[in-house]
PDBML (XML) file of the C-alpha atoms, coordinates in Angstrom:
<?xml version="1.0" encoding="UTF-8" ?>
<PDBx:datablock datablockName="MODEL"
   xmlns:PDBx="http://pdbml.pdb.org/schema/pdbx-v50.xsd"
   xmlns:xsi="http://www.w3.org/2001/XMLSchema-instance"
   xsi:schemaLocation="http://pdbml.pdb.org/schema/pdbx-v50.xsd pdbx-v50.xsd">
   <PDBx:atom_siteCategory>
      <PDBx:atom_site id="1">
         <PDBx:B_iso_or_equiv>0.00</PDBx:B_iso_or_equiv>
         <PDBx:Cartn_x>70.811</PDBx:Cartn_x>
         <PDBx:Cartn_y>283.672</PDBx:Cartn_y>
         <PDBx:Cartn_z>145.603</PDBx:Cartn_z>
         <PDBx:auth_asym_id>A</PDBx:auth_asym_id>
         <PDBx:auth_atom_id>CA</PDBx:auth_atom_id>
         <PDBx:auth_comp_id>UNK</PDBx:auth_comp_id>
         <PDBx:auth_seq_id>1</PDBx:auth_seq_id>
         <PDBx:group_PDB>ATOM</PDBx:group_PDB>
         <PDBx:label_alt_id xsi:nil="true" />
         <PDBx:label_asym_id>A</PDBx:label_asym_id>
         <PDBx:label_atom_id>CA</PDBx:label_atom_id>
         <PDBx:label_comp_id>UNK</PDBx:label_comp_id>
         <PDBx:label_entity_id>1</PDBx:label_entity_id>
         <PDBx:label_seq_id>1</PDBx:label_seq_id>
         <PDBx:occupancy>1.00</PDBx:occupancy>
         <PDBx:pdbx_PDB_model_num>1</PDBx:pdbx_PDB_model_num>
         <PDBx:type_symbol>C</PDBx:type_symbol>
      </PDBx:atom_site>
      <PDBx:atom_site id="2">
         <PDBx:B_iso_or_equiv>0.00</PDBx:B_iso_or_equiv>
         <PDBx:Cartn_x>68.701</PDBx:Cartn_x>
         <PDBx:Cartn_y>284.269</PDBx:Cartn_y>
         <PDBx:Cartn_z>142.178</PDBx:Cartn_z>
         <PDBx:auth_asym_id>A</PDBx:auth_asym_id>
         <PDBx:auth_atom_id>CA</PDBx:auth_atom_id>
         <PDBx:auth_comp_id>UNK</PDBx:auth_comp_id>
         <PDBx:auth_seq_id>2</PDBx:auth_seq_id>
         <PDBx:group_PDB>ATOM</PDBx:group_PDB>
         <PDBx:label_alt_id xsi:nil="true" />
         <PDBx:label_asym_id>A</PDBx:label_asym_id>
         <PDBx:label_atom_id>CA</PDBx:label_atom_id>
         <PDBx:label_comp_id>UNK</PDBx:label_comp_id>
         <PDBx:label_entity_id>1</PDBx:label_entity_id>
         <PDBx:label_seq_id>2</PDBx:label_seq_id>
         <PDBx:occupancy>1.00</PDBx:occupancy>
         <PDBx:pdbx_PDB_model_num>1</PDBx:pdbx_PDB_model_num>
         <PDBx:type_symbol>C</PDBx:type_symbol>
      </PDBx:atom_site>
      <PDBx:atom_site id="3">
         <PDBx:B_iso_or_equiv>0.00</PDBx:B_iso_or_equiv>
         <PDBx:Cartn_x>71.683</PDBx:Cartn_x>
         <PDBx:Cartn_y>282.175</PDBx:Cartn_y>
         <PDBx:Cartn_z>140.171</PDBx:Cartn_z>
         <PDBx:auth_asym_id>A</PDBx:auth_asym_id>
         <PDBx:auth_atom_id>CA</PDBx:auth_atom_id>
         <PDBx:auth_comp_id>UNK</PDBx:auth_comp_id>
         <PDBx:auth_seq_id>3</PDBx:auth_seq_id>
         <PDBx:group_PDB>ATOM</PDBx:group_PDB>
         <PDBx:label_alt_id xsi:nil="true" />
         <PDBx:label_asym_id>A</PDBx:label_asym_id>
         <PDBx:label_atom_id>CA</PDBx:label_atom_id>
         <PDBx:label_comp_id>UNK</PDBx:label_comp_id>
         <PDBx:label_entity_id>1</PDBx:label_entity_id>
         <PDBx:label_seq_id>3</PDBx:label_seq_id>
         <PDBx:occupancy>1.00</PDBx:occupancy>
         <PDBx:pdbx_PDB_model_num>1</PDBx:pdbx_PDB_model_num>
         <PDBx:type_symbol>C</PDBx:type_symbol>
      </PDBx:atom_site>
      <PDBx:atom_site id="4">
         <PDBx:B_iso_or_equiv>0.00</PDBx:B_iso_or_equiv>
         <PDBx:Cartn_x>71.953</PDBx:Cartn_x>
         <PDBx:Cartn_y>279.777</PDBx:Cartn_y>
         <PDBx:Cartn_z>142.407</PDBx:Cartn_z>
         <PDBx:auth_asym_id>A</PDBx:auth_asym_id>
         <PDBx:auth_atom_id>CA</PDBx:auth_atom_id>
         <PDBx:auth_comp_id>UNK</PDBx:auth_comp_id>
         <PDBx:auth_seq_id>4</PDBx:auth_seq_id>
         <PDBx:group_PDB>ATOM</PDBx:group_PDB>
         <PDBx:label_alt_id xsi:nil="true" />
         <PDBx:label_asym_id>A</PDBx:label_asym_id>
         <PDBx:label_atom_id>CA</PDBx:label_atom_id>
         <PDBx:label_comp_id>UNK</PDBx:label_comp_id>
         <PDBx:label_entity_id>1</PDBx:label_entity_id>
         <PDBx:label_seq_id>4</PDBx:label_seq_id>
         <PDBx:occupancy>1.00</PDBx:occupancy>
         <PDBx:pdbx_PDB_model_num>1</PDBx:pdbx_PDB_model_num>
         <PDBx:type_symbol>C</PDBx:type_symbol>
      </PDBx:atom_site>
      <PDBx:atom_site id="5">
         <PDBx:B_iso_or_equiv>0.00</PDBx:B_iso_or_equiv>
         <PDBx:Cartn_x>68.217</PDBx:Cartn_x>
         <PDBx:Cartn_y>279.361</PDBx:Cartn_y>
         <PDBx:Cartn_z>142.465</PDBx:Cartn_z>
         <PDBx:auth_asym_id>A</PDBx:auth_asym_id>
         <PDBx:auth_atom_id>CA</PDBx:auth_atom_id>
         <PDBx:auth_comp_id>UNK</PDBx:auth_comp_id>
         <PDBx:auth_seq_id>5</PDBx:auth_seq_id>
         <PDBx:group_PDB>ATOM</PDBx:group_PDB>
         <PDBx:label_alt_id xsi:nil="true" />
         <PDBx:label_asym_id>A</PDBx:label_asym_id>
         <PDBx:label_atom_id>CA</PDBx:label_atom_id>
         <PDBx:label_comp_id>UNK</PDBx:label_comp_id>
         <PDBx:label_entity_id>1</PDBx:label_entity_id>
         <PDBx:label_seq_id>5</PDBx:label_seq_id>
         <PDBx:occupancy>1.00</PDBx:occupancy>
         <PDBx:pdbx_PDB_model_num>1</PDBx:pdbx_PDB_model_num>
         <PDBx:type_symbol>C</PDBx:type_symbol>
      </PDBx:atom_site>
      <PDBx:atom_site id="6">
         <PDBx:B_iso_or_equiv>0.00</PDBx:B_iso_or_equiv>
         <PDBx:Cartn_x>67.988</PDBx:Cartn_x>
         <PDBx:Cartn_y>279.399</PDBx:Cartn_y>
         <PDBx:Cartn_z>138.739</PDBx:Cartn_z>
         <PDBx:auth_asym_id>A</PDBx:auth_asym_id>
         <PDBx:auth_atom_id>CA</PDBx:auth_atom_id>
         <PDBx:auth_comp_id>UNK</PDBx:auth_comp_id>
         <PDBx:auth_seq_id>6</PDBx:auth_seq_id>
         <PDBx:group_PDB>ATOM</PDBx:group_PDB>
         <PDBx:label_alt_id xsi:nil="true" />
         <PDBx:label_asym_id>A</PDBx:label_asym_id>
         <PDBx:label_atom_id>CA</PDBx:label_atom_id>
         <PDBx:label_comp_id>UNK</PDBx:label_comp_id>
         <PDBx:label_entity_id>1</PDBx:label_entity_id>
         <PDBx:label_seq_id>6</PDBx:label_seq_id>
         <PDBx:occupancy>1.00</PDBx:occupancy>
         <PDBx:pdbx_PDB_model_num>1</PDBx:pdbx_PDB_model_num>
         <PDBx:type_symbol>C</PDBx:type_symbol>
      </PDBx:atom_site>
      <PDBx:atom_site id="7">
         <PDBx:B_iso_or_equiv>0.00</PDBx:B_iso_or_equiv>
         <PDBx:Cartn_x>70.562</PDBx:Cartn_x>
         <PDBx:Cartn_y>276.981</PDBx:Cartn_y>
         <PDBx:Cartn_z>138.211</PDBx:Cartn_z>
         <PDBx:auth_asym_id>A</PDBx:auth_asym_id>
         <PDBx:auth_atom_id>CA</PDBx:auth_atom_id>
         <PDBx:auth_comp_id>UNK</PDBx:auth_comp_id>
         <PDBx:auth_seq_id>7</PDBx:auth_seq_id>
         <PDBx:group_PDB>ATOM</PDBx:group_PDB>
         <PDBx:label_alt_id xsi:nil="true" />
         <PDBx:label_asym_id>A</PDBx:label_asym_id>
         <PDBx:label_atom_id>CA</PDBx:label_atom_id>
         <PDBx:label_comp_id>UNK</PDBx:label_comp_id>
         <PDBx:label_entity_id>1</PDBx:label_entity_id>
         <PDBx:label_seq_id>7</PDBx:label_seq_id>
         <PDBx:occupancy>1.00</PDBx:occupancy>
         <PDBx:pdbx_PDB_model_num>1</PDBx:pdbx_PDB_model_num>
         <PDBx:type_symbol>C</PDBx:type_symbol>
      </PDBx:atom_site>
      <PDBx:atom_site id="8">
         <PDBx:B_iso_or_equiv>0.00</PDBx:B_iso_or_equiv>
         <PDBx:Cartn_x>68.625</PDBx:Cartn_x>
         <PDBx:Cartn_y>274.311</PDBx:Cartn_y>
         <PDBx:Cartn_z>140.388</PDBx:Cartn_z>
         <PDBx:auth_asym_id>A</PDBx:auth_asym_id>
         <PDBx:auth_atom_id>CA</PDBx:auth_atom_id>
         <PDBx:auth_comp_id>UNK</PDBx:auth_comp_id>
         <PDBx:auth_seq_id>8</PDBx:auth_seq_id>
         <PDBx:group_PDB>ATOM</PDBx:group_PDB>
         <PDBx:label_alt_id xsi:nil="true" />
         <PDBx:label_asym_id>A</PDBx:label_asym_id>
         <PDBx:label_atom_id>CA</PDBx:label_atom_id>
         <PDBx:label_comp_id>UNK</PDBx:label_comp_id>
         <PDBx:label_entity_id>1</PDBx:label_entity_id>
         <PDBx:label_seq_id>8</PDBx:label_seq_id>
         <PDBx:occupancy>1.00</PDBx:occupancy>
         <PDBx:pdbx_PDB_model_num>1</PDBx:pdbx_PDB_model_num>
         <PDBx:type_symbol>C</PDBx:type_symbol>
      </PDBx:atom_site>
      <PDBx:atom_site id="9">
         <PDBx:B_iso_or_equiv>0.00</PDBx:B_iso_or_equiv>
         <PDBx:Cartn_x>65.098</PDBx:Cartn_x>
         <PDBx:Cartn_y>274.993</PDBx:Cartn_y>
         <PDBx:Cartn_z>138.497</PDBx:Cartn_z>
         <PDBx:auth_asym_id>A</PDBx:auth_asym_id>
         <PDBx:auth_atom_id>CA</PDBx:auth_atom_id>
         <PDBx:auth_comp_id>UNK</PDBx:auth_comp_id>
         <PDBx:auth_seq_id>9</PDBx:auth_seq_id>
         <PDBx:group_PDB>ATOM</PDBx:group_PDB>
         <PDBx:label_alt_id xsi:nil="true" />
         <PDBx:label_asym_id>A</PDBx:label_asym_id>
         <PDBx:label_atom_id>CA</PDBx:label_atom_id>
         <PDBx:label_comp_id>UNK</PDBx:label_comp_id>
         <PDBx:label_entity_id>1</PDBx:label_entity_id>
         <PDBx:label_seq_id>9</PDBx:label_seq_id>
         <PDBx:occupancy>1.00</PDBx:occupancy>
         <PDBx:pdbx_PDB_model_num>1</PDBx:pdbx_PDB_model_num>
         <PDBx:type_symbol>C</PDBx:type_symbol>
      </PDBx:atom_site>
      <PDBx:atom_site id="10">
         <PDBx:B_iso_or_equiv>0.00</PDBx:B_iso_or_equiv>
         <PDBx:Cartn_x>67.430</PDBx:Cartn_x>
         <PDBx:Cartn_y>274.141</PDBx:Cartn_y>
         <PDBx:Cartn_z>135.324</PDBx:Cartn_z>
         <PDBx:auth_asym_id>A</PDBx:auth_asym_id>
         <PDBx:auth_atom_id>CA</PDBx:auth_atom_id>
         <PDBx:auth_comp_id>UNK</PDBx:auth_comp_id>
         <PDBx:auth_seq_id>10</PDBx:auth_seq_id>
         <PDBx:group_PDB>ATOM</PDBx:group_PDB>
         <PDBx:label_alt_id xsi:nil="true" />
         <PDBx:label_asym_id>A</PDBx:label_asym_id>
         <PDBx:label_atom_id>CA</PDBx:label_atom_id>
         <PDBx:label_comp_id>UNK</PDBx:label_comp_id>
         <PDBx:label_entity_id>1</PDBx:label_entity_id>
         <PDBx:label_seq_id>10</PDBx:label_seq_id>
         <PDBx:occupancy>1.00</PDBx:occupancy>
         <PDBx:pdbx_PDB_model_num>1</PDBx:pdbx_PDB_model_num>
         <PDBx:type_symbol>C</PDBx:type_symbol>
      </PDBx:atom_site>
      <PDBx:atom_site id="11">
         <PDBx:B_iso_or_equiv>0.00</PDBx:B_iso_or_equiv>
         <PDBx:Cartn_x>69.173</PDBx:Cartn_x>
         <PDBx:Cartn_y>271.326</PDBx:Cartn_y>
         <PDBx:Cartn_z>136.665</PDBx:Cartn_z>
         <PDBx:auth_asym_id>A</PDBx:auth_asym_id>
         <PDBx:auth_atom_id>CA</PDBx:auth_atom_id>
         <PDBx:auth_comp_id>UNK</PDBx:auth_comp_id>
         <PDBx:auth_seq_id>11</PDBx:auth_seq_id>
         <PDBx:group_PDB>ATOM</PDBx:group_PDB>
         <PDBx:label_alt_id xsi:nil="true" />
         <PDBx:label_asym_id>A</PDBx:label_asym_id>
         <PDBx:label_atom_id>CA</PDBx:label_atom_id>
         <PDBx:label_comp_id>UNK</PDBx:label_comp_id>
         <PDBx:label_entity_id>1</PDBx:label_entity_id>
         <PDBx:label_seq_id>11</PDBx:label_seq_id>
         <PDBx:occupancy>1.00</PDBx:occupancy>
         <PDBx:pdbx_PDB_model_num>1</PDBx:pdbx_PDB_model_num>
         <PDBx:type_symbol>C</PDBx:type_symbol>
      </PDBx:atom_site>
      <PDBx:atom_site id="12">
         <PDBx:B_iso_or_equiv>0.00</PDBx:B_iso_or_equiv>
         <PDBx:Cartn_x>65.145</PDBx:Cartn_x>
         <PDBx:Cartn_y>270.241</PDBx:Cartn_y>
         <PDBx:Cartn_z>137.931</PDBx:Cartn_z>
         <PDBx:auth_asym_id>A</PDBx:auth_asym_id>
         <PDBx:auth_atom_id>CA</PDBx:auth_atom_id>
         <PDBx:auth_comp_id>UNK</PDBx:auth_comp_id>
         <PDBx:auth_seq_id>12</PDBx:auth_seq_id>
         <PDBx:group_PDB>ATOM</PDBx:group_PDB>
         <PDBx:label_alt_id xsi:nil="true" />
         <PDBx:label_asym_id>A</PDBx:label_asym_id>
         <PDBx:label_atom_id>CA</PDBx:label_atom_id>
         <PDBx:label_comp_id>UNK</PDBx:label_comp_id>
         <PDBx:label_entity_id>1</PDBx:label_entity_id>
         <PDBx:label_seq_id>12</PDBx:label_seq_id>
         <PDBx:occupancy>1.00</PDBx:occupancy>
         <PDBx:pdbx_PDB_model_num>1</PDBx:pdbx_PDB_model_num>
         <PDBx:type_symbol>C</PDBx:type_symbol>
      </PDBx:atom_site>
      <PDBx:atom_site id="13">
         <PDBx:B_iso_or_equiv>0.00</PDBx:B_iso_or_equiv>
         <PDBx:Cartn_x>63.814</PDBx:Cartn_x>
         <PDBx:Cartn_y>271.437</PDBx:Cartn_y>
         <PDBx:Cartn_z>134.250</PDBx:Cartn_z>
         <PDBx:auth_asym_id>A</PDBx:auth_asym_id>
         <PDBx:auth_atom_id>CA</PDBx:auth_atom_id>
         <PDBx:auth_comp_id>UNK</PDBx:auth_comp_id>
         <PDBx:auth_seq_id>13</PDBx:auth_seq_id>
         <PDBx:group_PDB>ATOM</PDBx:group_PDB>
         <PDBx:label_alt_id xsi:nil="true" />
         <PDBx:label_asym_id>A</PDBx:label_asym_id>
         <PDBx:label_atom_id>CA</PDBx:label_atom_id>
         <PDBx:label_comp_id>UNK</PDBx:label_comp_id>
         <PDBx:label_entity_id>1</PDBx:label_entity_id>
         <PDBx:label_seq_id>13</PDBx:label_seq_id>
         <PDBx:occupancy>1.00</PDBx:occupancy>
         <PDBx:pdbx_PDB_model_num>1</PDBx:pdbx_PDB_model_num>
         <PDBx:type_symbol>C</PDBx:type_symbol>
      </PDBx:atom_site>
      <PDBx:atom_site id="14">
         <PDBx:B_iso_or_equiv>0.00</PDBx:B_iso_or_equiv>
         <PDBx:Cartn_x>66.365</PDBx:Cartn_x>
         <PDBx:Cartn_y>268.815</PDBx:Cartn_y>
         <PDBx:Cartn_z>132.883</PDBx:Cartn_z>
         <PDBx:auth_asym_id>A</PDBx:auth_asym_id>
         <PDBx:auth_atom_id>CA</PDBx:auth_atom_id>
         <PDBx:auth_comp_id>UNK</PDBx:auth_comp_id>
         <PDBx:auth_seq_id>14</PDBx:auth_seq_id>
         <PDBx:group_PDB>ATOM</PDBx:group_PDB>
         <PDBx:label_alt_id xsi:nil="true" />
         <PDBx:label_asym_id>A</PDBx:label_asym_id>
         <PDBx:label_atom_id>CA</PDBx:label_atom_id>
         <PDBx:label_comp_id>UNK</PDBx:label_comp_id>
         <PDBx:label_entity_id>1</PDBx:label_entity_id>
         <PDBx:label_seq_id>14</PDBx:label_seq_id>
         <PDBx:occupancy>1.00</PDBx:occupancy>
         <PDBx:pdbx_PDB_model_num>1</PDBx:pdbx_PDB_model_num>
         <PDBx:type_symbol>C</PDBx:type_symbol>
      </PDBx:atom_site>
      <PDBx:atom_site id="15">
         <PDBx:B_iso_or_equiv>0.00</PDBx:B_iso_or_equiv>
         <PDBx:Cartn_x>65.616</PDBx:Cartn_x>
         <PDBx:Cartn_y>266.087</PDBx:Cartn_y>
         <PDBx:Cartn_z>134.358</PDBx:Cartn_z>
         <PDBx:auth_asym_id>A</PDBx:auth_asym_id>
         <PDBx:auth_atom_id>CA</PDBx:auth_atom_id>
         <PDBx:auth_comp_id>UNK</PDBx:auth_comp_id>
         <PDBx:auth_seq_id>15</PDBx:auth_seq_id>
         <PDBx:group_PDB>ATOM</PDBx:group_PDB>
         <PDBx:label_alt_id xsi:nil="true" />
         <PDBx:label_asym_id>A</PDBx:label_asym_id>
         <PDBx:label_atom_id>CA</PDBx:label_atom_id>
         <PDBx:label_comp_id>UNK</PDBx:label_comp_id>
         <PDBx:label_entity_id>1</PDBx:label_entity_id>
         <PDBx:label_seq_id>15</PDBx:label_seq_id>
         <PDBx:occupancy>1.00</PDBx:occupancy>
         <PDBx:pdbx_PDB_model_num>1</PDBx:pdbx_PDB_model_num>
         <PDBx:type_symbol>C</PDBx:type_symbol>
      </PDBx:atom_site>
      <PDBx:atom_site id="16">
         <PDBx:B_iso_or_equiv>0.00</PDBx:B_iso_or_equiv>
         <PDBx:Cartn_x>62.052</PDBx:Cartn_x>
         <PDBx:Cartn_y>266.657</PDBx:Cartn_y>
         <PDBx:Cartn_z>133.555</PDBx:Cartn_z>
         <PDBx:auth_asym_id>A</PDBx:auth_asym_id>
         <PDBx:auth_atom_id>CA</PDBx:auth_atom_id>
         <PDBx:auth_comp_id>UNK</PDBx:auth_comp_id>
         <PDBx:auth_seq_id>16</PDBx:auth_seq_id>
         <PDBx:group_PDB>ATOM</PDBx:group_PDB>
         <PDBx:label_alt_id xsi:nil="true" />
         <PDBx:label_asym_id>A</PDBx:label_asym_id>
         <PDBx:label_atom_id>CA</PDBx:label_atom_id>
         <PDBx:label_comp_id>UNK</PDBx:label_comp_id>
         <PDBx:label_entity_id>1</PDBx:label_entity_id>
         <PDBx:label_seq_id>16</PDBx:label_seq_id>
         <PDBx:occupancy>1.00</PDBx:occupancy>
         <PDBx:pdbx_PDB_model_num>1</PDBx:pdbx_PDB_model_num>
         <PDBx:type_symbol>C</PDBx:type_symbol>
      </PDBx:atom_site>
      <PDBx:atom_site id="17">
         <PDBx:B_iso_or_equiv>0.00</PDBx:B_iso_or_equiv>
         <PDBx:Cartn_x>62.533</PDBx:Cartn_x>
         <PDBx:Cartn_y>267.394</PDBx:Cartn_y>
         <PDBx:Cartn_z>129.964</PDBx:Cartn_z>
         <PDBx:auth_asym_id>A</PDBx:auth_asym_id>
         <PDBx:auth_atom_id>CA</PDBx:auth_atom_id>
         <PDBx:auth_comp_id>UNK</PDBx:auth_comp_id>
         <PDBx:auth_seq_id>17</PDBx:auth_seq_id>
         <PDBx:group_PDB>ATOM</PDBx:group_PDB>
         <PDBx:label_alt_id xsi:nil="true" />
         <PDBx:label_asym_id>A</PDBx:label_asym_id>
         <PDBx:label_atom_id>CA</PDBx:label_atom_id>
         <PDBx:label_comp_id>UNK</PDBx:label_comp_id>
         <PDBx:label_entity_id>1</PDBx:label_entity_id>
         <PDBx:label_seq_id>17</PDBx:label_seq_id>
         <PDBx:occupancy>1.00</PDBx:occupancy>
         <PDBx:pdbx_PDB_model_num>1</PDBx:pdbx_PDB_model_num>
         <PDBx:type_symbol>C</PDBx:type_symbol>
      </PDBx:atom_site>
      <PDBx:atom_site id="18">
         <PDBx:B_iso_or_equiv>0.00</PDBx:B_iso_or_equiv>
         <PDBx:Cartn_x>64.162</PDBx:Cartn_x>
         <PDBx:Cartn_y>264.005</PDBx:Cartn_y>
         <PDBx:Cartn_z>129.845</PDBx:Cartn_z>
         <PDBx:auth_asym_id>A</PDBx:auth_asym_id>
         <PDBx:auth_atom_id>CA</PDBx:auth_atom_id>
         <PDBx:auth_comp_id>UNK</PDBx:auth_comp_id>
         <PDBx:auth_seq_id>18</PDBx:auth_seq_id>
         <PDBx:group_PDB>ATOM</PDBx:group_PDB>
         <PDBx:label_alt_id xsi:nil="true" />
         <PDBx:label_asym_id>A</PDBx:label_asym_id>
         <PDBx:label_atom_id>CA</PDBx:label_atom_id>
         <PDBx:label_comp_id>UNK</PDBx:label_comp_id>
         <PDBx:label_entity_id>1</PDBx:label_entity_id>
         <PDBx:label_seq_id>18</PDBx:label_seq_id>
         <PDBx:occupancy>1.00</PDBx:occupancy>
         <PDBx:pdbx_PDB_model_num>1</PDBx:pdbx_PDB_model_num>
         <PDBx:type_symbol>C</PDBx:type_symbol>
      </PDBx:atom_site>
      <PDBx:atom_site id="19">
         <PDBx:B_iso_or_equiv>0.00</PDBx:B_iso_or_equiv>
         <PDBx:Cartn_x>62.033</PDBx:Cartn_x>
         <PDBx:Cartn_y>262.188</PDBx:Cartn_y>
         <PDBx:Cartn_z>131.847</PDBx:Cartn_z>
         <PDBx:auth_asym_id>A</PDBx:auth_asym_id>
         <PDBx:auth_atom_id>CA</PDBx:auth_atom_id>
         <PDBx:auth_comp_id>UNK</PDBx:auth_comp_id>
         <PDBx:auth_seq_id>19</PDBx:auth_seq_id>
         <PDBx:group_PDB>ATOM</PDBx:group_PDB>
         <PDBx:label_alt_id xsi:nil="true" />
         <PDBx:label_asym_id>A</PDBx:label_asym_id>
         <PDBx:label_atom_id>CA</PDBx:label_atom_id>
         <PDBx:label_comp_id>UNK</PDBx:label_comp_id>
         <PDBx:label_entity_id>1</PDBx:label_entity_id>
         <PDBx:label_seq_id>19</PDBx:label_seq_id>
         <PDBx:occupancy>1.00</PDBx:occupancy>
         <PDBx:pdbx_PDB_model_num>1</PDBx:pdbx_PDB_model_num>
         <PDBx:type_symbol>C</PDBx:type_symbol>
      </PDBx:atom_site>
      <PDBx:atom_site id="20">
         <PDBx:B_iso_or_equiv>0.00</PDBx:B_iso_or_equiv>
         <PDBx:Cartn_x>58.735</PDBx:Cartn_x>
         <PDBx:Cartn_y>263.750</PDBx:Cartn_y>
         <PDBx:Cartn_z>130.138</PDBx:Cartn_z>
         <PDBx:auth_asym_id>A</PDBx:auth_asym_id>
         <PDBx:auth_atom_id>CA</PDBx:auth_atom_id>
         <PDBx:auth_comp_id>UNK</PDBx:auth_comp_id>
         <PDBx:auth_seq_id>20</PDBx:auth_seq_id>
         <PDBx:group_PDB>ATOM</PDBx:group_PDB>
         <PDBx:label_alt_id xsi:nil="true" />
         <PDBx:label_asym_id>A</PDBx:label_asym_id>
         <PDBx:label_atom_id>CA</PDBx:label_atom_id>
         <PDBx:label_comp_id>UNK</PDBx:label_comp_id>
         <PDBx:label_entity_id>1</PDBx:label_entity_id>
         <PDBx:label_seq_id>20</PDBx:label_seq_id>
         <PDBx:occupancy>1.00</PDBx:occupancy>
         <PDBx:pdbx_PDB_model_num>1</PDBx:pdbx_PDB_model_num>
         <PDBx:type_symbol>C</PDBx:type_symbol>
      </PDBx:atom_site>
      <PDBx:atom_site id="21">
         <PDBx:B_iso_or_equiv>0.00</PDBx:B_iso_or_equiv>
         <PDBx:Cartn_x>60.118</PDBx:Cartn_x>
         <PDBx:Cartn_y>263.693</PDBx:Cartn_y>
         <PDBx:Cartn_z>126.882</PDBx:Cartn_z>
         <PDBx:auth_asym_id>A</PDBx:auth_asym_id>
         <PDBx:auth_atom_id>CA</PDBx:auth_atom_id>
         <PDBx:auth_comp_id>UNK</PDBx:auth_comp_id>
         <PDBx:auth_seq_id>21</PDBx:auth_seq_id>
         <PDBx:group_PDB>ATOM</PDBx:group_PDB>
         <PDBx:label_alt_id xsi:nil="true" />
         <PDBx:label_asym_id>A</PDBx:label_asym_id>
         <PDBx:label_atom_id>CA</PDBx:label_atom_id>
         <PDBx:label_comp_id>UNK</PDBx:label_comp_id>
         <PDBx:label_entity_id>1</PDBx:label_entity_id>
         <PDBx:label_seq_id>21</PDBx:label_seq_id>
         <PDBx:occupancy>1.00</PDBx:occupancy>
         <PDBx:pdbx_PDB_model_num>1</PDBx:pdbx_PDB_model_num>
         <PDBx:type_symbol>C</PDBx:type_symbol>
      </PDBx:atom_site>
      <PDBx:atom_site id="22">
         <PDBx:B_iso_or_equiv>0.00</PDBx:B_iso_or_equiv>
         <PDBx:Cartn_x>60.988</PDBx:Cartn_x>
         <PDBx:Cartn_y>259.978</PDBx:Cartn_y>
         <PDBx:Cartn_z>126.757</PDBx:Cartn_z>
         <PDBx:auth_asym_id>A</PDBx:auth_asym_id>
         <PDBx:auth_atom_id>CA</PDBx:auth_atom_id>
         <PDBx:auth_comp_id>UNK</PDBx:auth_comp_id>
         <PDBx:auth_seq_id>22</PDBx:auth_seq_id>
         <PDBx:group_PDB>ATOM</PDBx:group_PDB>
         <PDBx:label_alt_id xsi:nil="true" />
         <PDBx:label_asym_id>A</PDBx:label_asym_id>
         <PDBx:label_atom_id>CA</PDBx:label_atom_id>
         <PDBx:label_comp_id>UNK</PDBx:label_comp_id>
         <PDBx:label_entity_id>1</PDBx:label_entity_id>
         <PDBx:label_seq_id>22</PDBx:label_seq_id>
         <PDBx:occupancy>1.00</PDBx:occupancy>
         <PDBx:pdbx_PDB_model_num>1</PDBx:pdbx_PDB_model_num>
         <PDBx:type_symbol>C</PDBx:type_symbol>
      </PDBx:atom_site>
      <PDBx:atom_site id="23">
         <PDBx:B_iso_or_equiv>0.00</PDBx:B_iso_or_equiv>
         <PDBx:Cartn_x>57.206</PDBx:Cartn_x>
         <PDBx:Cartn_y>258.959</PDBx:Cartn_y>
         <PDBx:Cartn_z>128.693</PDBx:Cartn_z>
         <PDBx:auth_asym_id>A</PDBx:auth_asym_id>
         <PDBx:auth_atom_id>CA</PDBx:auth_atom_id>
         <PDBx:auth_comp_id>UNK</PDBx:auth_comp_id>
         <PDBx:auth_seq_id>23</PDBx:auth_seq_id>
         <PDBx:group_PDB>ATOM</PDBx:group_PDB>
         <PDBx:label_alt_id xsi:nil="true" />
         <PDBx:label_asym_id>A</PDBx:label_asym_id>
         <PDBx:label_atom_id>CA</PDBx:label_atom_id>
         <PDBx:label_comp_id>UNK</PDBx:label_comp_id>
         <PDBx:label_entity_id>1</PDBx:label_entity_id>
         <PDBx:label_seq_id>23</PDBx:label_seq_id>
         <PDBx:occupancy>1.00</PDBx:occupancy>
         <PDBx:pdbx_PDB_model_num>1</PDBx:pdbx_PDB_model_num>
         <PDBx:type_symbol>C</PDBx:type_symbol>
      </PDBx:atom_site>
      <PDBx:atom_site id="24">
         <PDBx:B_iso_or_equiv>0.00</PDBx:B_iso_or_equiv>
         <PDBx:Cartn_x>55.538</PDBx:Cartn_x>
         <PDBx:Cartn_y>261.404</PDBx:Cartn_y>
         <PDBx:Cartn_z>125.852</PDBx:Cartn_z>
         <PDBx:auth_asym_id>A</PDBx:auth_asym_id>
         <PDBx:auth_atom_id>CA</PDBx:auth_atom_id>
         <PDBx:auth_comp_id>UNK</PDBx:auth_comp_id>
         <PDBx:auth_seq_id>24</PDBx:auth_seq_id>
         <PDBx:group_PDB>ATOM</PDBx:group_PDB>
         <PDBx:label_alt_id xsi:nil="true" />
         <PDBx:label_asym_id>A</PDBx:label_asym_id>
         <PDBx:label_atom_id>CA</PDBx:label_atom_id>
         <PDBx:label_comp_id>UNK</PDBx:label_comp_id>
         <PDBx:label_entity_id>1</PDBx:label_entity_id>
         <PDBx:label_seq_id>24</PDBx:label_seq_id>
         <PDBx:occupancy>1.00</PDBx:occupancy>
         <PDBx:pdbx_PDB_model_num>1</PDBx:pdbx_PDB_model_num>
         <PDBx:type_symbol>C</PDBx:type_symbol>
      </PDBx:atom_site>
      <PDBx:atom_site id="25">
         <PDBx:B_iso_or_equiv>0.00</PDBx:B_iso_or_equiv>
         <PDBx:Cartn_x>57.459</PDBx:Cartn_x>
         <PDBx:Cartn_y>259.797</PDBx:Cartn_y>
         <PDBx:Cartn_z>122.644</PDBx:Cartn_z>
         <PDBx:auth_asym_id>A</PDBx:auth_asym_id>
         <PDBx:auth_atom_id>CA</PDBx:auth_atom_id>
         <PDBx:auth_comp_id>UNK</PDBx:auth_comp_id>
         <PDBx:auth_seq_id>25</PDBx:auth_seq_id>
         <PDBx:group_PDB>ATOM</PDBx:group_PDB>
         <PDBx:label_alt_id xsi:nil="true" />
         <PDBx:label_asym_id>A</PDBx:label_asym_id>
         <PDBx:label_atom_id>CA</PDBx:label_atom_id>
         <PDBx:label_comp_id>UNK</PDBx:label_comp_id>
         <PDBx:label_entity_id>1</PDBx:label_entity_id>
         <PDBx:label_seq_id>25</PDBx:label_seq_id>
         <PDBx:occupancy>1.00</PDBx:occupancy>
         <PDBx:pdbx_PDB_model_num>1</PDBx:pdbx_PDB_model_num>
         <PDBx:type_symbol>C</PDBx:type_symbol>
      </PDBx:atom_site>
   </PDBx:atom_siteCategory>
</PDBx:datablock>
């Protein structure tokens, strides 16, 4: 279950990265 689980906290990280990055530039 550890990739599985990994890939979701990426595909979550991503979305925050974009979302975060566009609010903080």
């Amino acid at each position: 279950w550890v990739p599985v689980a990994l890939c979701v906290i990426l595909l979550n990280g991503l979305w925050m990265a974009l979302l975060f990055g566009l609010l903080s530039a």
